[in-house]
Protein backbone atom coordinates (compact mmCIF):
# COMPACT_ATOMS: atom_id res chain seq x y z
CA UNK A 1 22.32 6.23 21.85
CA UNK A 2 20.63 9.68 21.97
CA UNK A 3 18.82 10.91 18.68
CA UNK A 4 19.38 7.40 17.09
CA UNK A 5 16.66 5.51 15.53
CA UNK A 6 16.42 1.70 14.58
CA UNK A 7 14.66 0.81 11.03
CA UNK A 8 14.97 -2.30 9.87
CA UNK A 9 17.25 -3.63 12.87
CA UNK A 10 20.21 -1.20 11.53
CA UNK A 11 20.81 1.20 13.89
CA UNK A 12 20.51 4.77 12.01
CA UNK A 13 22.48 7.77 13.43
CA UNK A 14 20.53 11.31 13.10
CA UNK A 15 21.71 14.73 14.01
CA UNK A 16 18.91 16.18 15.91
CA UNK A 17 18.90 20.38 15.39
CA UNK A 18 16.21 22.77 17.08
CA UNK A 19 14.37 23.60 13.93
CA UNK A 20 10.49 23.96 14.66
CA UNK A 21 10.25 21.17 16.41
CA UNK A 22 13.49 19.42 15.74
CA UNK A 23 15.13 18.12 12.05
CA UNK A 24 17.14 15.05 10.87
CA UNK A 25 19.85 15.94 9.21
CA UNK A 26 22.18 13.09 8.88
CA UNK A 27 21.06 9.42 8.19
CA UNK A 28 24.05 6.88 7.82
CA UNK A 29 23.52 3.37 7.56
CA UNK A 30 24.99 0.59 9.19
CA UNK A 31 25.41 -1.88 6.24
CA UNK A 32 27.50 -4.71 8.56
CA UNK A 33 24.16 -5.28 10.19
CA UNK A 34 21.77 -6.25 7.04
CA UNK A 35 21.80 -9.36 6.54
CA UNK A 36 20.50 -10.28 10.24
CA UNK A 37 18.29 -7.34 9.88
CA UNK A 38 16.17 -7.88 7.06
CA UNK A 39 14.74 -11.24 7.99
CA UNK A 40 10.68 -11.75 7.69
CA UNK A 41 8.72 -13.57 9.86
CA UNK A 42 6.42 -16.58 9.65
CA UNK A 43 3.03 -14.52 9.88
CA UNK A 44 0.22 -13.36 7.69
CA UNK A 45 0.50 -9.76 9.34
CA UNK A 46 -0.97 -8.19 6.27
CA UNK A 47 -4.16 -9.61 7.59
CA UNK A 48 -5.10 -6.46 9.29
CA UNK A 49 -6.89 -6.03 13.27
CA UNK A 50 -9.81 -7.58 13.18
CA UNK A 51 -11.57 -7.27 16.59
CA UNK A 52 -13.12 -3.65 16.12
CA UNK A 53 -16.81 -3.60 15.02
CA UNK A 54 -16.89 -0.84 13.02
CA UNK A 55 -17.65 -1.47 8.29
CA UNK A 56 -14.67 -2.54 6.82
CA UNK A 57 -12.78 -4.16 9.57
CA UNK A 58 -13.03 -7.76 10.42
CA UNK A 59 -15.25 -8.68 12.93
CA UNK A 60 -17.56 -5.60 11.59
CA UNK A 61 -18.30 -7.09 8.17
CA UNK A 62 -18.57 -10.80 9.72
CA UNK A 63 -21.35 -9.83 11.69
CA UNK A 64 -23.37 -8.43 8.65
CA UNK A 65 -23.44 -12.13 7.34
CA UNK A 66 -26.32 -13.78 6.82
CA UNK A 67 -27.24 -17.77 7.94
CA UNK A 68 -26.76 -18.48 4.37
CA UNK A 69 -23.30 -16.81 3.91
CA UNK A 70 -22.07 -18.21 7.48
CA UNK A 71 -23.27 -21.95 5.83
CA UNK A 72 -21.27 -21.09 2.66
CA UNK A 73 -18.38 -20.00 5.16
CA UNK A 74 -18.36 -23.26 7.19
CA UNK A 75 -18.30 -25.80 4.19
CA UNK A 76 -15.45 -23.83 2.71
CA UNK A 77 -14.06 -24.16 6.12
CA UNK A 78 -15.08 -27.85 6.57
CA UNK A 79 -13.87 -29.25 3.45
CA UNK A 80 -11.04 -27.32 3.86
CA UNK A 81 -10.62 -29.69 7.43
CA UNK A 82 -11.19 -32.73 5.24
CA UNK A 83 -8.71 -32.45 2.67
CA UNK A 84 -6.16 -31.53 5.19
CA UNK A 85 -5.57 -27.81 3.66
CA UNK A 86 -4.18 -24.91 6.12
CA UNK A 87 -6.04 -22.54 7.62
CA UNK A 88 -4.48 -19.84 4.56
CA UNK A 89 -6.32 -21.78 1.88
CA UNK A 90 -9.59 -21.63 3.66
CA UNK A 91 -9.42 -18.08 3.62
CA UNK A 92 -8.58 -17.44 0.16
CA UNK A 93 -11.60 -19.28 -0.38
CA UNK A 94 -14.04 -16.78 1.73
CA UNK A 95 -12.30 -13.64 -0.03
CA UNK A 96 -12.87 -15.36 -3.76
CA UNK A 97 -16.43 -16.20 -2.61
CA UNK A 98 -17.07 -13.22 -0.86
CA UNK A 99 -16.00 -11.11 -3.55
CA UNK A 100 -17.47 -13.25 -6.22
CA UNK A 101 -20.89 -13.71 -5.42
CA UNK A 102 -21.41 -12.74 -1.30
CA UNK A 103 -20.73 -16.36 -0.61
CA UNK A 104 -23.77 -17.48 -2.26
CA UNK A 105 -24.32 -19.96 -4.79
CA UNK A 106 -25.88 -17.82 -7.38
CA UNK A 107 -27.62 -19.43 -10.42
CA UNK A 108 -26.74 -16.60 -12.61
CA UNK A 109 -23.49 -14.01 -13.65
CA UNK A 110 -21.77 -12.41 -15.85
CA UNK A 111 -22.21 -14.45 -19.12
CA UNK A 112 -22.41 -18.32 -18.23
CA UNK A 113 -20.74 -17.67 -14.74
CA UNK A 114 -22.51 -19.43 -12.02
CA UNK A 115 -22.17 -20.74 -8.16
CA UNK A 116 -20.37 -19.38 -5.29
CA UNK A 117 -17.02 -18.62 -7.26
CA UNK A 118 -18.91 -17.08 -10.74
CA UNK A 119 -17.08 -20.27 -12.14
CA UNK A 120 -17.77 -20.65 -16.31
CA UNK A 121 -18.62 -23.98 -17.41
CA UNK A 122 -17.36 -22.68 -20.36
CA UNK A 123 -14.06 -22.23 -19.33
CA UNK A 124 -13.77 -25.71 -18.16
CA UNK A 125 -15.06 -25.64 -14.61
CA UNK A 126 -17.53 -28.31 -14.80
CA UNK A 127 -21.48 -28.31 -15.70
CA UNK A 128 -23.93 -25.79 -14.57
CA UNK A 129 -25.25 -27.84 -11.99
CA UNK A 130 -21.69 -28.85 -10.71
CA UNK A 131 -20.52 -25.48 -10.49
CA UNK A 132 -23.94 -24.34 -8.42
CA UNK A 133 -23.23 -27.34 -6.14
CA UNK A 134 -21.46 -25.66 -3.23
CA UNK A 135 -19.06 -28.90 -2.40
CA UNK A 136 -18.23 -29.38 -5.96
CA UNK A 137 -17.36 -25.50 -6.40
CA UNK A 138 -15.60 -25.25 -3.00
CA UNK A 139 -13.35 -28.53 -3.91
CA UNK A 140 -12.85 -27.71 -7.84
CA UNK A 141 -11.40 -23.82 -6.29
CA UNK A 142 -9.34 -25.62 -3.98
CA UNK A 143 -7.68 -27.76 -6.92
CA UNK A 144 -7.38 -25.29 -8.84
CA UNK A 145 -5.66 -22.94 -5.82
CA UNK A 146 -3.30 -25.99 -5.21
CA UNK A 147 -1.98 -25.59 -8.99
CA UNK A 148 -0.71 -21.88 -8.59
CA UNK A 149 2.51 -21.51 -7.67
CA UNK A 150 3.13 -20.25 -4.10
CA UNK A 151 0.00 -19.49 -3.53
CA UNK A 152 0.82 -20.20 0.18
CA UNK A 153 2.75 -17.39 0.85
CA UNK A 154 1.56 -14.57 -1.34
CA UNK A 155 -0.73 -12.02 0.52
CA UNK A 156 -4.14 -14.44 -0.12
CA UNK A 157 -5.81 -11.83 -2.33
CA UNK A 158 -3.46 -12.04 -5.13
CA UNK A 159 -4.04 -16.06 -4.75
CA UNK A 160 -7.65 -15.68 -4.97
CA UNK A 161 -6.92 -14.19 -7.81
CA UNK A 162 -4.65 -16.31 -9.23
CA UNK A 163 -7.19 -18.21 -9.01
CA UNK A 164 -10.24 -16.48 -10.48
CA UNK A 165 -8.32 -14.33 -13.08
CA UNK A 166 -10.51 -11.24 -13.04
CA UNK A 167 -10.81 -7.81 -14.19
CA UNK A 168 -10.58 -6.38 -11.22
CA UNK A 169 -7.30 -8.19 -9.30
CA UNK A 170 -7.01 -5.98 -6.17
CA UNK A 171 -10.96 -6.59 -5.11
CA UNK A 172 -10.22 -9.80 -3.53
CA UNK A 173 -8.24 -7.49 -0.74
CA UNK A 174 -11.13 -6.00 0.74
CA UNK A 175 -12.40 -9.21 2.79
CA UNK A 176 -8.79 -10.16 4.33
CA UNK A 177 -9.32 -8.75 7.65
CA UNK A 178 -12.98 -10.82 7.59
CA UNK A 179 -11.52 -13.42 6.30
CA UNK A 180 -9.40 -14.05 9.01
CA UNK A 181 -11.91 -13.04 11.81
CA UNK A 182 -14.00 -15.99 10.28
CA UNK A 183 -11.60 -18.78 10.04
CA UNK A 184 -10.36 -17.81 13.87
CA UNK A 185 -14.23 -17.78 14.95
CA UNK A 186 -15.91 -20.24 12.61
CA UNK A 187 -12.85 -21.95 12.15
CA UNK A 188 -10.99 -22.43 15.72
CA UNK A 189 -8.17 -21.25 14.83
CA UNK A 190 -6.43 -19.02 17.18
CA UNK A 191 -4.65 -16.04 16.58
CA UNK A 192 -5.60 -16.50 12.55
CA UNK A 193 -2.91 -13.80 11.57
CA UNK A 194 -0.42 -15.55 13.38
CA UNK A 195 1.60 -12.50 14.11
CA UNK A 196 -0.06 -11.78 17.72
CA UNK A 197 2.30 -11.49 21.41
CA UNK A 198 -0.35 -13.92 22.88
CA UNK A 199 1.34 -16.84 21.47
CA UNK A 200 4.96 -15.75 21.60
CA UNK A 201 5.59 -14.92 18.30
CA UNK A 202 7.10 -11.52 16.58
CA UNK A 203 5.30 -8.71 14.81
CA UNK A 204 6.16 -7.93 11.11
CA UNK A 205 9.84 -7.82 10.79
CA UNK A 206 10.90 -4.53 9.58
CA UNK A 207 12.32 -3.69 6.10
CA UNK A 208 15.09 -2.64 4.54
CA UNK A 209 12.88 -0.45 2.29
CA UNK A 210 12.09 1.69 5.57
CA UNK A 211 15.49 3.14 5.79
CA UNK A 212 15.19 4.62 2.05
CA UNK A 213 12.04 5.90 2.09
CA UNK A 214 12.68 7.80 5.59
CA UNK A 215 15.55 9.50 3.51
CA UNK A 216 13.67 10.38 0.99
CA UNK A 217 10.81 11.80 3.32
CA UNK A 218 13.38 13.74 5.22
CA UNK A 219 15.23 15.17 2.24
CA UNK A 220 11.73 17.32 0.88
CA UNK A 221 11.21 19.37 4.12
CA UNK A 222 10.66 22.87 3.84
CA UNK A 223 8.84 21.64 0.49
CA UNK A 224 5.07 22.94 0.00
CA UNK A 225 1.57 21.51 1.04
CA UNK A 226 -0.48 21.25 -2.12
CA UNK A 227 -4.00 19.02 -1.53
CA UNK A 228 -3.82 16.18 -4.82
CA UNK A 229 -0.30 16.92 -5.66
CA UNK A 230 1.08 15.17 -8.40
CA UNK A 231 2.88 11.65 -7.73
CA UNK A 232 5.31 12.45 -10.85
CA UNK A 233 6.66 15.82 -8.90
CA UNK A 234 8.64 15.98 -6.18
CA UNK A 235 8.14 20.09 -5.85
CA UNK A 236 4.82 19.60 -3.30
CA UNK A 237 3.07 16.94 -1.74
CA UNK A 238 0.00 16.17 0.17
CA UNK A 239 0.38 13.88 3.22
CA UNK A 240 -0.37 10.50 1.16
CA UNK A 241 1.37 11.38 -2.00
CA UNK A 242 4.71 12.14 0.24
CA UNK A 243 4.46 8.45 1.74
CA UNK A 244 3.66 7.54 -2.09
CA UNK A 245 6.79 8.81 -3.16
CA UNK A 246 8.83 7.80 -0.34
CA UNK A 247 8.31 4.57 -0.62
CA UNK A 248 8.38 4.29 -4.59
CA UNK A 249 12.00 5.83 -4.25
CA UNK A 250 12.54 2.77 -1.61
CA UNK A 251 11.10 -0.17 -4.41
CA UNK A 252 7.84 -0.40 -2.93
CA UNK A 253 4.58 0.53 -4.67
CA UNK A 254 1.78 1.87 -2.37
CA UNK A 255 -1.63 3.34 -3.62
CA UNK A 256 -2.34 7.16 -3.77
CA UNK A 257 -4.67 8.03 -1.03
CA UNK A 258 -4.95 7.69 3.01
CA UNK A 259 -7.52 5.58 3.11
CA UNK A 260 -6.40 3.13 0.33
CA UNK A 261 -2.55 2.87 1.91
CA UNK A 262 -4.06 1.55 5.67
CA UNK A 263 -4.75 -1.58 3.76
CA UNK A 264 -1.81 -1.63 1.67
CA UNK A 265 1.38 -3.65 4.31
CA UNK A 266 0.69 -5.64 7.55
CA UNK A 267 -0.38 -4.24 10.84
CA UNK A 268 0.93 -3.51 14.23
CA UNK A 269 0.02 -2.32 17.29
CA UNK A 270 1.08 1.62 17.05
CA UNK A 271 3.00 1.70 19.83
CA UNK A 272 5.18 -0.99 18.57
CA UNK A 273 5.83 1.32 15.10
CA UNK A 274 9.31 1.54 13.75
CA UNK A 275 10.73 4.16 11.64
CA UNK A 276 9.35 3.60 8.52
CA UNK A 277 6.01 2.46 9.80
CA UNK A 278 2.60 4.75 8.48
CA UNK A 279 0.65 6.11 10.74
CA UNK A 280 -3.28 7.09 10.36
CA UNK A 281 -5.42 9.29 11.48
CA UNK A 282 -9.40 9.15 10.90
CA UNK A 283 -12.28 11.35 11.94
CA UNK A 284 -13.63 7.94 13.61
CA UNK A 285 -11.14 6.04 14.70
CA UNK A 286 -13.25 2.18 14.68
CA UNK A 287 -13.98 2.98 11.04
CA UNK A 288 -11.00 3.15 8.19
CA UNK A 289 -13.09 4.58 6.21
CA UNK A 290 -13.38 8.22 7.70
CA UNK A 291 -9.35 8.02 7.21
CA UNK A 292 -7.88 11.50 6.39
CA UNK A 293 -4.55 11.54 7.32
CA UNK A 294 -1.27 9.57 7.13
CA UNK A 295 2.50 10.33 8.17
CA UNK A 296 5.97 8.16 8.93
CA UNK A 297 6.98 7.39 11.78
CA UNK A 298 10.73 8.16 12.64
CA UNK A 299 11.58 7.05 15.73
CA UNK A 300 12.23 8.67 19.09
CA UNK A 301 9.00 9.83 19.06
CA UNK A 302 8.60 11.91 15.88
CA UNK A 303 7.83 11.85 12.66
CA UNK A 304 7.80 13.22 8.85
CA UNK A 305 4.22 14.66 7.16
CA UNK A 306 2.73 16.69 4.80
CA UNK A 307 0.17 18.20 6.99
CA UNK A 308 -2.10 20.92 5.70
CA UNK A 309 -2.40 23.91 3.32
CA UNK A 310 0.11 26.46 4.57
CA UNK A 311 2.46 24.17 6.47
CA UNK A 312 5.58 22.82 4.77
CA UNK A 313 6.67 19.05 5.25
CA UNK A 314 7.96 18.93 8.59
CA UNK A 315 8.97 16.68 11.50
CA UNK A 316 6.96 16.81 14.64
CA UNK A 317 6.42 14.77 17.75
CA UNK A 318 3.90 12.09 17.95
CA UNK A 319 1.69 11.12 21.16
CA UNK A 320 0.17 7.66 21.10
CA UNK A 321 -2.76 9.27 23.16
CA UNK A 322 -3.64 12.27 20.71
CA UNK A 323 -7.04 12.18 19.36
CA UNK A 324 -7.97 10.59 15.86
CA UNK A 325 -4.90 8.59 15.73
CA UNK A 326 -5.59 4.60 14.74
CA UNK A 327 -4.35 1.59 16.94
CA UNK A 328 -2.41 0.53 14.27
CA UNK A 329 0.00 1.23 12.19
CA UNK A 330 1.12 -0.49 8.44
CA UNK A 331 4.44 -1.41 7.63
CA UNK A 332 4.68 -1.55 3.92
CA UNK A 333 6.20 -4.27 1.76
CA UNK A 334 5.38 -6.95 4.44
């Protein structure tokens, strides 16, 4: 059906009007539709690409690992093996270890928090020179890991931290896309994330979420560019804080900038994106870190931004080919 878009497998009937270049003005949803729509998938998509080579991707920060930190990586990975665990709580082990201590086993920490996981004897972990021990650390994380409740299917971050109970919960994030790369490479597992075509499964199911925040997006066009605009307002936006907002309206948290929302739903490939999905641009596009851009994707080619100082929040069509935009796209609250 001309000008129709599909988010989350309901189909989503839009008016399409010459303004600039072109405007949504109707969204109706097809309620009948979702209960088949909204189903997830059995895949740890939030595990990110991990084959560029670039900081802060997967295969990037694996290769900056030293003998020592690759040994650390392949016990957590071999005991892992021997008690029969799957492949997800081997790599909620390498993000707590990574995070804690660089997958080392450190004789010193913060207070009496020692070994590979900062563990306190203290707090109960065992002796000093039990919690140094690598095997003894690696199994006494792993029984404590087994203890917290679905800890298997919680993005493995939030499990390591279940785990560790720190300060600083969201840190553990940062070494998911490694992670992964290690426990494929190191670890023989293919396809870690589980969500890739190569072995006939699906991407990231869409979400019902996506429909909301797309009407939400929509309904401030014609609204102001202002650079750091407040999240609380809904007067102006930059291009993160509109996705912000969007997506708050729609149930889902996401952080405040660019660079911080790539990291915050699963992947894709960005020409599979559905309306809904984020898109990214960055200055260099094998490093997430030079990120400076981010819009939603609507469908039929276009999408919704906040672009720049002067230009109100508008929809405009999207190439796959045009320069600085990244190979992926996030679907958030997968």
């Amino acid at each position: 059906m001309r000008g129709a878009v599909i988010v989350a497998g309901v189909a989503v009937v839009g008016v399409v009007t010459a303004i600039g270049t072109g405007a949504l003005t109707l969204i109706q949803r097809d309620h009948a539709a979702d209960a088949a729509a909204y189903q997830t998938v059995s895949c740890n998509a939030a595990l990110g690409p991990t084959t560029q080579g670039a900081p802060g991707t997967g295969a990037g920060d694996a290769a900056r690992l030293t003998d020592d930190q690759l040994a650390t990586v392949t016990s957590i990975i071999a005991i892992g093996k021997e008690r029969k665990l799957p492949p997800r709580a081997w790599q909620i082990a390498i993000q707590a270890g990574m995070t804690e201590s660089g997958l080392r086993p450190l004789d010193y920490g913060d207070r009496d928090s020692l070994g590979i996981f900062q563990m306190r004897p203290s707090m109960g972990w065992g002796t000093p020179a039990q919690v140094i021990n690598p095997e003894y650390a690696i199994n006494k994380f792993y029984d404590v890991l087994l203890t917290v409740p679905n800890w298997d299917t919680q993005r493995p971050g939030d499990s390591a931290q279940d785990v560790e109970r720190s300060a600083y919960p969201d840190r553990y994030h940062r070494w998911e896309a490694m992670a992964t790369h290690l426990i494929g490479d190191l670890g023989d597992v293919v396809n870690a994330s589980g969500c890739g075509e190569d072995r006939g499964r699906l991407l990231p199911a869409p979400t019902k979420a996506a429909g909301e925040a797309i009407q939400f997006a929509l309904g401030q066009q014609g609204k102001p560019y202002q650079w750091g605009a407040l999240t609380t307002h809904q007067n102006s936006f930059d291009c993160s804080s509109l996705m912000l907002q969007a997506y708050r309206d729609a149930g889902i948290s996401l952080p405040r900038t660019s660079r911080e929302q790539w990291r915050a739903g699963a992947y894709l490939p960005v020409e599979k994106a559905q309306p809904g999905d984020l898109l990214f641009w960055a200055r260099d596009t094998s490093d997430p870190r030079t990120i400076h851009h981010v819009a939603m994707y609507l469908g039929d080619g276009k999408m919704v931004e906040a672009q720049q100082t002067g230009v109100p929040v508008h929809i405009r069509s999207i190439e796959w080919t045009e320069g600085g935009l990244m190979d992926y796209a996030v679907r958030p609250g997968v």
